[in-house]
Protein backbone atom coordinates (compact mmCIF):
# COMPACT_ATOMS: atom_id res chain seq x y z
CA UNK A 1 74.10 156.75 56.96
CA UNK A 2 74.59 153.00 55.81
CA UNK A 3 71.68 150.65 56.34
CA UNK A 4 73.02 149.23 59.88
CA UNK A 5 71.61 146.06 60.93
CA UNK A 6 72.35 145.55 64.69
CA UNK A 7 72.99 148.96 65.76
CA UNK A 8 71.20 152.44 64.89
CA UNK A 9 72.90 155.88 64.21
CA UNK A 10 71.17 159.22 64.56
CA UNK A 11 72.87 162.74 64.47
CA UNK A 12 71.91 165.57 66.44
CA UNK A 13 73.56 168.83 65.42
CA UNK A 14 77.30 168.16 66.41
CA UNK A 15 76.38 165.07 68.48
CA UNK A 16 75.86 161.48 67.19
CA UNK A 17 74.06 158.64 69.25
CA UNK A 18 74.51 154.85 68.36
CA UNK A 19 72.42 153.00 69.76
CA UNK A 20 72.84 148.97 69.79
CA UNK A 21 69.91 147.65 68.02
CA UNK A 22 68.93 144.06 69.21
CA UNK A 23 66.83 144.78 71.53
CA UNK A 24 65.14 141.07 71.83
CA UNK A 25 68.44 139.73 73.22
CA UNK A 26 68.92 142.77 75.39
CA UNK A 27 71.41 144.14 72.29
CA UNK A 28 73.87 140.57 73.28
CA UNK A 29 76.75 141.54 71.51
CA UNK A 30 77.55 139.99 67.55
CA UNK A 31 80.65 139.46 64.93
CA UNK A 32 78.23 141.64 62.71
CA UNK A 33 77.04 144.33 65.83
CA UNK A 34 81.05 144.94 66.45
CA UNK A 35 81.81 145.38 62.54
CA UNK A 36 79.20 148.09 62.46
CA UNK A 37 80.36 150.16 65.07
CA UNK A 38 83.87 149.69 64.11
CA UNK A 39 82.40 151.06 60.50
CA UNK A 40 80.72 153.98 62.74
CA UNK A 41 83.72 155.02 64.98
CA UNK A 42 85.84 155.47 61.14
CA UNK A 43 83.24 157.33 59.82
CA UNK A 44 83.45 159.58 62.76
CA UNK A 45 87.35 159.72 62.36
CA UNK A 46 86.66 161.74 59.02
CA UNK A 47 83.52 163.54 59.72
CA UNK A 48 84.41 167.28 61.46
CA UNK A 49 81.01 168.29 62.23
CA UNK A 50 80.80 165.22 64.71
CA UNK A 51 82.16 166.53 68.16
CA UNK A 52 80.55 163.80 70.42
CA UNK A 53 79.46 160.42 70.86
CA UNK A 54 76.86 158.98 72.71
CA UNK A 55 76.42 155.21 72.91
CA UNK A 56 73.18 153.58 74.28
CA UNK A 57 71.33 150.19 74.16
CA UNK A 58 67.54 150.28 72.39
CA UNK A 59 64.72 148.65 74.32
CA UNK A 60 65.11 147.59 78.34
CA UNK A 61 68.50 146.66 78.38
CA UNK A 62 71.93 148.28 77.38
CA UNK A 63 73.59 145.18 76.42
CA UNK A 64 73.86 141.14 78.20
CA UNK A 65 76.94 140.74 76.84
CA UNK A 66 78.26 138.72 73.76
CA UNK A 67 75.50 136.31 71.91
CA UNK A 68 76.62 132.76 72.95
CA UNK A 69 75.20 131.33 69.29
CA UNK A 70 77.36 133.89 67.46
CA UNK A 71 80.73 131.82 67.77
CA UNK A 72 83.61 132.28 65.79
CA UNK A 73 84.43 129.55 62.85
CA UNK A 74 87.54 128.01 62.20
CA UNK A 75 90.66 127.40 64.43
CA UNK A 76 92.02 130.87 64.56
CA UNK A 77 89.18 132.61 67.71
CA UNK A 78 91.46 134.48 69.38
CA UNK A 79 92.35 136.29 66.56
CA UNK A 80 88.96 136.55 64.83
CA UNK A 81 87.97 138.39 68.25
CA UNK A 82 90.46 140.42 68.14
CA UNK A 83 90.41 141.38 65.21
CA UNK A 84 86.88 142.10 65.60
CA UNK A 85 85.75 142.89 69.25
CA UNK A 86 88.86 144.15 70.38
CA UNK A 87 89.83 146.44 66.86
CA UNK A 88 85.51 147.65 67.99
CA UNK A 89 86.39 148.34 71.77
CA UNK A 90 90.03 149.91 70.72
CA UNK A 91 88.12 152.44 68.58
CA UNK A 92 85.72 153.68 71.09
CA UNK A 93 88.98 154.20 73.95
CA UNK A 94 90.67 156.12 70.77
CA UNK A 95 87.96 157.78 69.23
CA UNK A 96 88.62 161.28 67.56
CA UNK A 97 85.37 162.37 69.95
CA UNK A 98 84.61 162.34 73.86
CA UNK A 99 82.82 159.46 74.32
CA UNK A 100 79.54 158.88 76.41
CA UNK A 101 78.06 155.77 77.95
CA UNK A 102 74.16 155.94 78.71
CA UNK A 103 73.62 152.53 80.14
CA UNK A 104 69.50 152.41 80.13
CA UNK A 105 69.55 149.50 81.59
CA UNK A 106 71.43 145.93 82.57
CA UNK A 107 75.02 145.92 81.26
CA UNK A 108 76.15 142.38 81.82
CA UNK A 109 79.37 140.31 80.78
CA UNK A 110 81.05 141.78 77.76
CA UNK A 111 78.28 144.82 77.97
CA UNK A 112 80.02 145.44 81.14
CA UNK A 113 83.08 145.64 79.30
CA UNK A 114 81.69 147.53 76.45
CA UNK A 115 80.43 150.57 78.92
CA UNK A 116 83.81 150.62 80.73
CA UNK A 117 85.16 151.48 77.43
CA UNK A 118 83.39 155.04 76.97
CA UNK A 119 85.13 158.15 78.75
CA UNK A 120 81.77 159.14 80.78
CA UNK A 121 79.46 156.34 82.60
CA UNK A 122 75.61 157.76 82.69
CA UNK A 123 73.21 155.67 83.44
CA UNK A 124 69.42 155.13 84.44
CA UNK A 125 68.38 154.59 88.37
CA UNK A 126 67.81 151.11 87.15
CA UNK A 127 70.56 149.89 85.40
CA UNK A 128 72.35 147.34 87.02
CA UNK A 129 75.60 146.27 86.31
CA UNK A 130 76.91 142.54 85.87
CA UNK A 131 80.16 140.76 85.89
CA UNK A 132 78.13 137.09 84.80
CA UNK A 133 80.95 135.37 83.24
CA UNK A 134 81.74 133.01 86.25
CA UNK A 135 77.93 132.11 85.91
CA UNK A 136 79.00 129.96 82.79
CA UNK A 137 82.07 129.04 84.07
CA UNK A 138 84.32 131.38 82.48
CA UNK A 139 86.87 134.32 83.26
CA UNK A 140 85.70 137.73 82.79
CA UNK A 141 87.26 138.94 79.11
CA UNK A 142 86.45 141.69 76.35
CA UNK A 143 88.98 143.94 78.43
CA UNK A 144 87.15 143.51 82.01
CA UNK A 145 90.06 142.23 84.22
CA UNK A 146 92.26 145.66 82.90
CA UNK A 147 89.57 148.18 83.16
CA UNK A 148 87.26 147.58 85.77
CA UNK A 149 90.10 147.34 88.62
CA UNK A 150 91.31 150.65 87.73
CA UNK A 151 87.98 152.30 88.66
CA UNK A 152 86.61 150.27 91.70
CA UNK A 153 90.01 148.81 93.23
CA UNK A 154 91.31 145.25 93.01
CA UNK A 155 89.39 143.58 95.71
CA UNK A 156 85.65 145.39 95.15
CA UNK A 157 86.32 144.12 91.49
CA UNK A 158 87.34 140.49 92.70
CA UNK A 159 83.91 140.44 94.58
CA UNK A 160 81.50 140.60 91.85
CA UNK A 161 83.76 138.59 89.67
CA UNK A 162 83.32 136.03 91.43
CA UNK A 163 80.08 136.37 92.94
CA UNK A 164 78.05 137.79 89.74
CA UNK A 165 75.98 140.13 92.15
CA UNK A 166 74.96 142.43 90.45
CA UNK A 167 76.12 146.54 91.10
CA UNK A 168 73.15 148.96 91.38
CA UNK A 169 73.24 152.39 89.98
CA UNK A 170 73.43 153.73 93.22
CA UNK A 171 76.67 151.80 94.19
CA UNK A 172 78.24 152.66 90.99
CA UNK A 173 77.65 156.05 91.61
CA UNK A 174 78.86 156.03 95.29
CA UNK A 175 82.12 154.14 93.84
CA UNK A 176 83.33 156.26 90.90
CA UNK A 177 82.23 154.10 88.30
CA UNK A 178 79.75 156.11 87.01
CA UNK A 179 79.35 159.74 86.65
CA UNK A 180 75.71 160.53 87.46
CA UNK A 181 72.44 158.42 87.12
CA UNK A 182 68.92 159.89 86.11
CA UNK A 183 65.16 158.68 86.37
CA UNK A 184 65.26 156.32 82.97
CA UNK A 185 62.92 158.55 81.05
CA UNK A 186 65.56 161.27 81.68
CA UNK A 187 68.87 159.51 80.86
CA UNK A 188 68.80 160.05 76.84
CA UNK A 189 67.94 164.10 77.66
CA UNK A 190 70.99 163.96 80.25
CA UNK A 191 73.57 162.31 78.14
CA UNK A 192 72.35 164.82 74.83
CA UNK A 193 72.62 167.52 77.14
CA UNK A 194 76.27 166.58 78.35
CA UNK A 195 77.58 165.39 74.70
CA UNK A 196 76.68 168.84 73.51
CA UNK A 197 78.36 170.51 76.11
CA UNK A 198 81.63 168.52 75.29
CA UNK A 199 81.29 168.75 71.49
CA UNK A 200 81.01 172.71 72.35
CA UNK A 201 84.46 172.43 73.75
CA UNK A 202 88.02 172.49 72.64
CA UNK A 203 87.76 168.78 71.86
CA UNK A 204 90.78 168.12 70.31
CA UNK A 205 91.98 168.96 73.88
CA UNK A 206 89.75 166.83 75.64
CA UNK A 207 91.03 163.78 73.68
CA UNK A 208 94.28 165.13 74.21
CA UNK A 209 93.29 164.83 78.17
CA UNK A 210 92.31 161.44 77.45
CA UNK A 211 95.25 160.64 75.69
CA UNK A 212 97.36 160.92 78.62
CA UNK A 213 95.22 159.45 81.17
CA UNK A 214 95.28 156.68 79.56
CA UNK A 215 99.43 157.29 78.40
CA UNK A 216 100.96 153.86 77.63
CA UNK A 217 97.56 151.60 78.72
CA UNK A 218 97.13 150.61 74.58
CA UNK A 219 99.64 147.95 74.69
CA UNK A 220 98.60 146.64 78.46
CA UNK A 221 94.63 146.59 77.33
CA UNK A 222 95.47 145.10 73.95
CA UNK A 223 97.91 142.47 75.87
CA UNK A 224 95.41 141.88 78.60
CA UNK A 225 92.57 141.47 76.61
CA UNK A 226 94.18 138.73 74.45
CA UNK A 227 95.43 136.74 77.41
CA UNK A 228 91.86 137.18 78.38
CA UNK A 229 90.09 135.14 75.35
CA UNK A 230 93.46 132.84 76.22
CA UNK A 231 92.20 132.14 79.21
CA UNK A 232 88.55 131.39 78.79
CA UNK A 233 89.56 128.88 75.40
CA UNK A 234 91.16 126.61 77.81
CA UNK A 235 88.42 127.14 80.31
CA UNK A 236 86.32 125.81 77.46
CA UNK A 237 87.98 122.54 77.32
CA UNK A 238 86.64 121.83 81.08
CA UNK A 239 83.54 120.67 82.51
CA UNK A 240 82.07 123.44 84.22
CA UNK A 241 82.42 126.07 80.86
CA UNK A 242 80.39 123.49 78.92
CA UNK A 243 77.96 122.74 81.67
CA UNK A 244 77.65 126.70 82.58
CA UNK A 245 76.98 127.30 78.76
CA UNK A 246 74.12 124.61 78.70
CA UNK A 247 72.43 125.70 81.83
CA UNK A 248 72.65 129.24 80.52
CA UNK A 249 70.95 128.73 77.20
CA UNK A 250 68.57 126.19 78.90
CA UNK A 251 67.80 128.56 81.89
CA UNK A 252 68.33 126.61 84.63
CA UNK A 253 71.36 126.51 87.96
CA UNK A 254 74.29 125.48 87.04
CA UNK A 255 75.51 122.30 88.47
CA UNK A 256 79.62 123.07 88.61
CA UNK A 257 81.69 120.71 89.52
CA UNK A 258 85.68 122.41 89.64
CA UNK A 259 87.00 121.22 86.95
């Protein structure tokens, strides 16, 4: 395996487990992070003896979402993120393998977006799931406003949008949006256990299953997710984005003002 910087990769028999691998920002999300997995998910696409895919966050945390001080350079951000985060995301929804989420612990912002992206949700008893982005006066984006509706319904979906509360692993559970939890020091076990059972399987069929679940959603989640980052760059320009930012970083209320 390539020396990976922000993520890790370890095989286990027919199973591989990435792990995101910055665990002092609660594995925030990074240009560099997204190229790695991208570089992991085509590996995969040529590598037979890899039947299933776990992904995972190392430390406390599964992942707070994208790194505010990584920012794109130039004039061109929509299209450096998608041709990054969304190319990243797009892999993992089309990967050659079934796909697991273990969500160890808060998945907030874009690392909500990230899990939704997996086939199967697992996750600890004390994850805790975020939207966040209206916290820094921003839209939700990185794919949230097409894929989290689907599973919990338009109006659940709205609510913590808006609010930022944050969904416990019981909720999840009770809603659909995850498939099972597990005491935390039992998640890692539970997600090998199921990722060998699926890479024991006809999985060229399973993707196939996948496949037409999700028949004719590329184009909608590759439209929605640009007019997404459209969204939030004019949100930028305005008061509250720059002020939610700020208090953010400083760690401190927000003082929003509409506008």
């Amino acid at each position: 395996m390539p020396d990976y910087q922000a993520i890790s990769v370890q095989q286990d028999e027919s199973v591989l487990i990435l792990s995101l691998n910055k665990p002092d920002s609660l594995n925030a999300l990074t240009f560099q992070m997204m190229d790695e997995v991208r570089d992991v998910l085509a590996m995969i696409e040529n590598s037979p003896d890899i039947r299933a895919l776990v992904i995972t966050g190392s430390g406390r945390g599964f992942c707070s979402g994208q790194d505010l001080k990584d920012r794109p350079k130039g004039d061109d951000i929509i299209d450096q993120i998608m041709d990054c985060y969304f190319k990243a995301f797009q892999a993992i929804r089309t990967c050659r393998v079934p796909v697991i989420m273990a969500v160890n612990g808060v998945a907030a912002g874009g690392g909500f977006s990230l899990a939704l992206t997996g086939d199967i949700i697992l996750a600890a008893r004390t994850a805790r799931f975020i939207q966040i982005f209206s916290r820094i006066g921003l839209s939700p984006d990185l794919g949230s406003t097409y894929l989290l509706p689907k599973v919990i319904g338009r109006y659940r979906a709205l609510q913590y949008m808006m609010t930022n509360d944050p969904i416990s692993a019981d909720q999840a559970e009770d809603w659909g949006l995850i498939s099972a939890q597990f005491e935390p020091e039992d998640l890692m076990k539970e997600a090998r256990l199921l990722a060998h059972r699926l890479a024991a399987g006809p999985t060229r069929a399973l993707v196939a299953a996948r496949s037409l679940v999700d028949d004719q959603q590329g184009v909608e989640y590759e439209a929605r997710f640009r007019a997404e980052l459209a969204v939030n760059m004019d949100l930028k320009t305005g008061f509250d984005a720059r002020e939610g930012g700020q208090a953010f970083i400083g760690k401190r209320p927000a003082q929003f003002r509409g506008f």
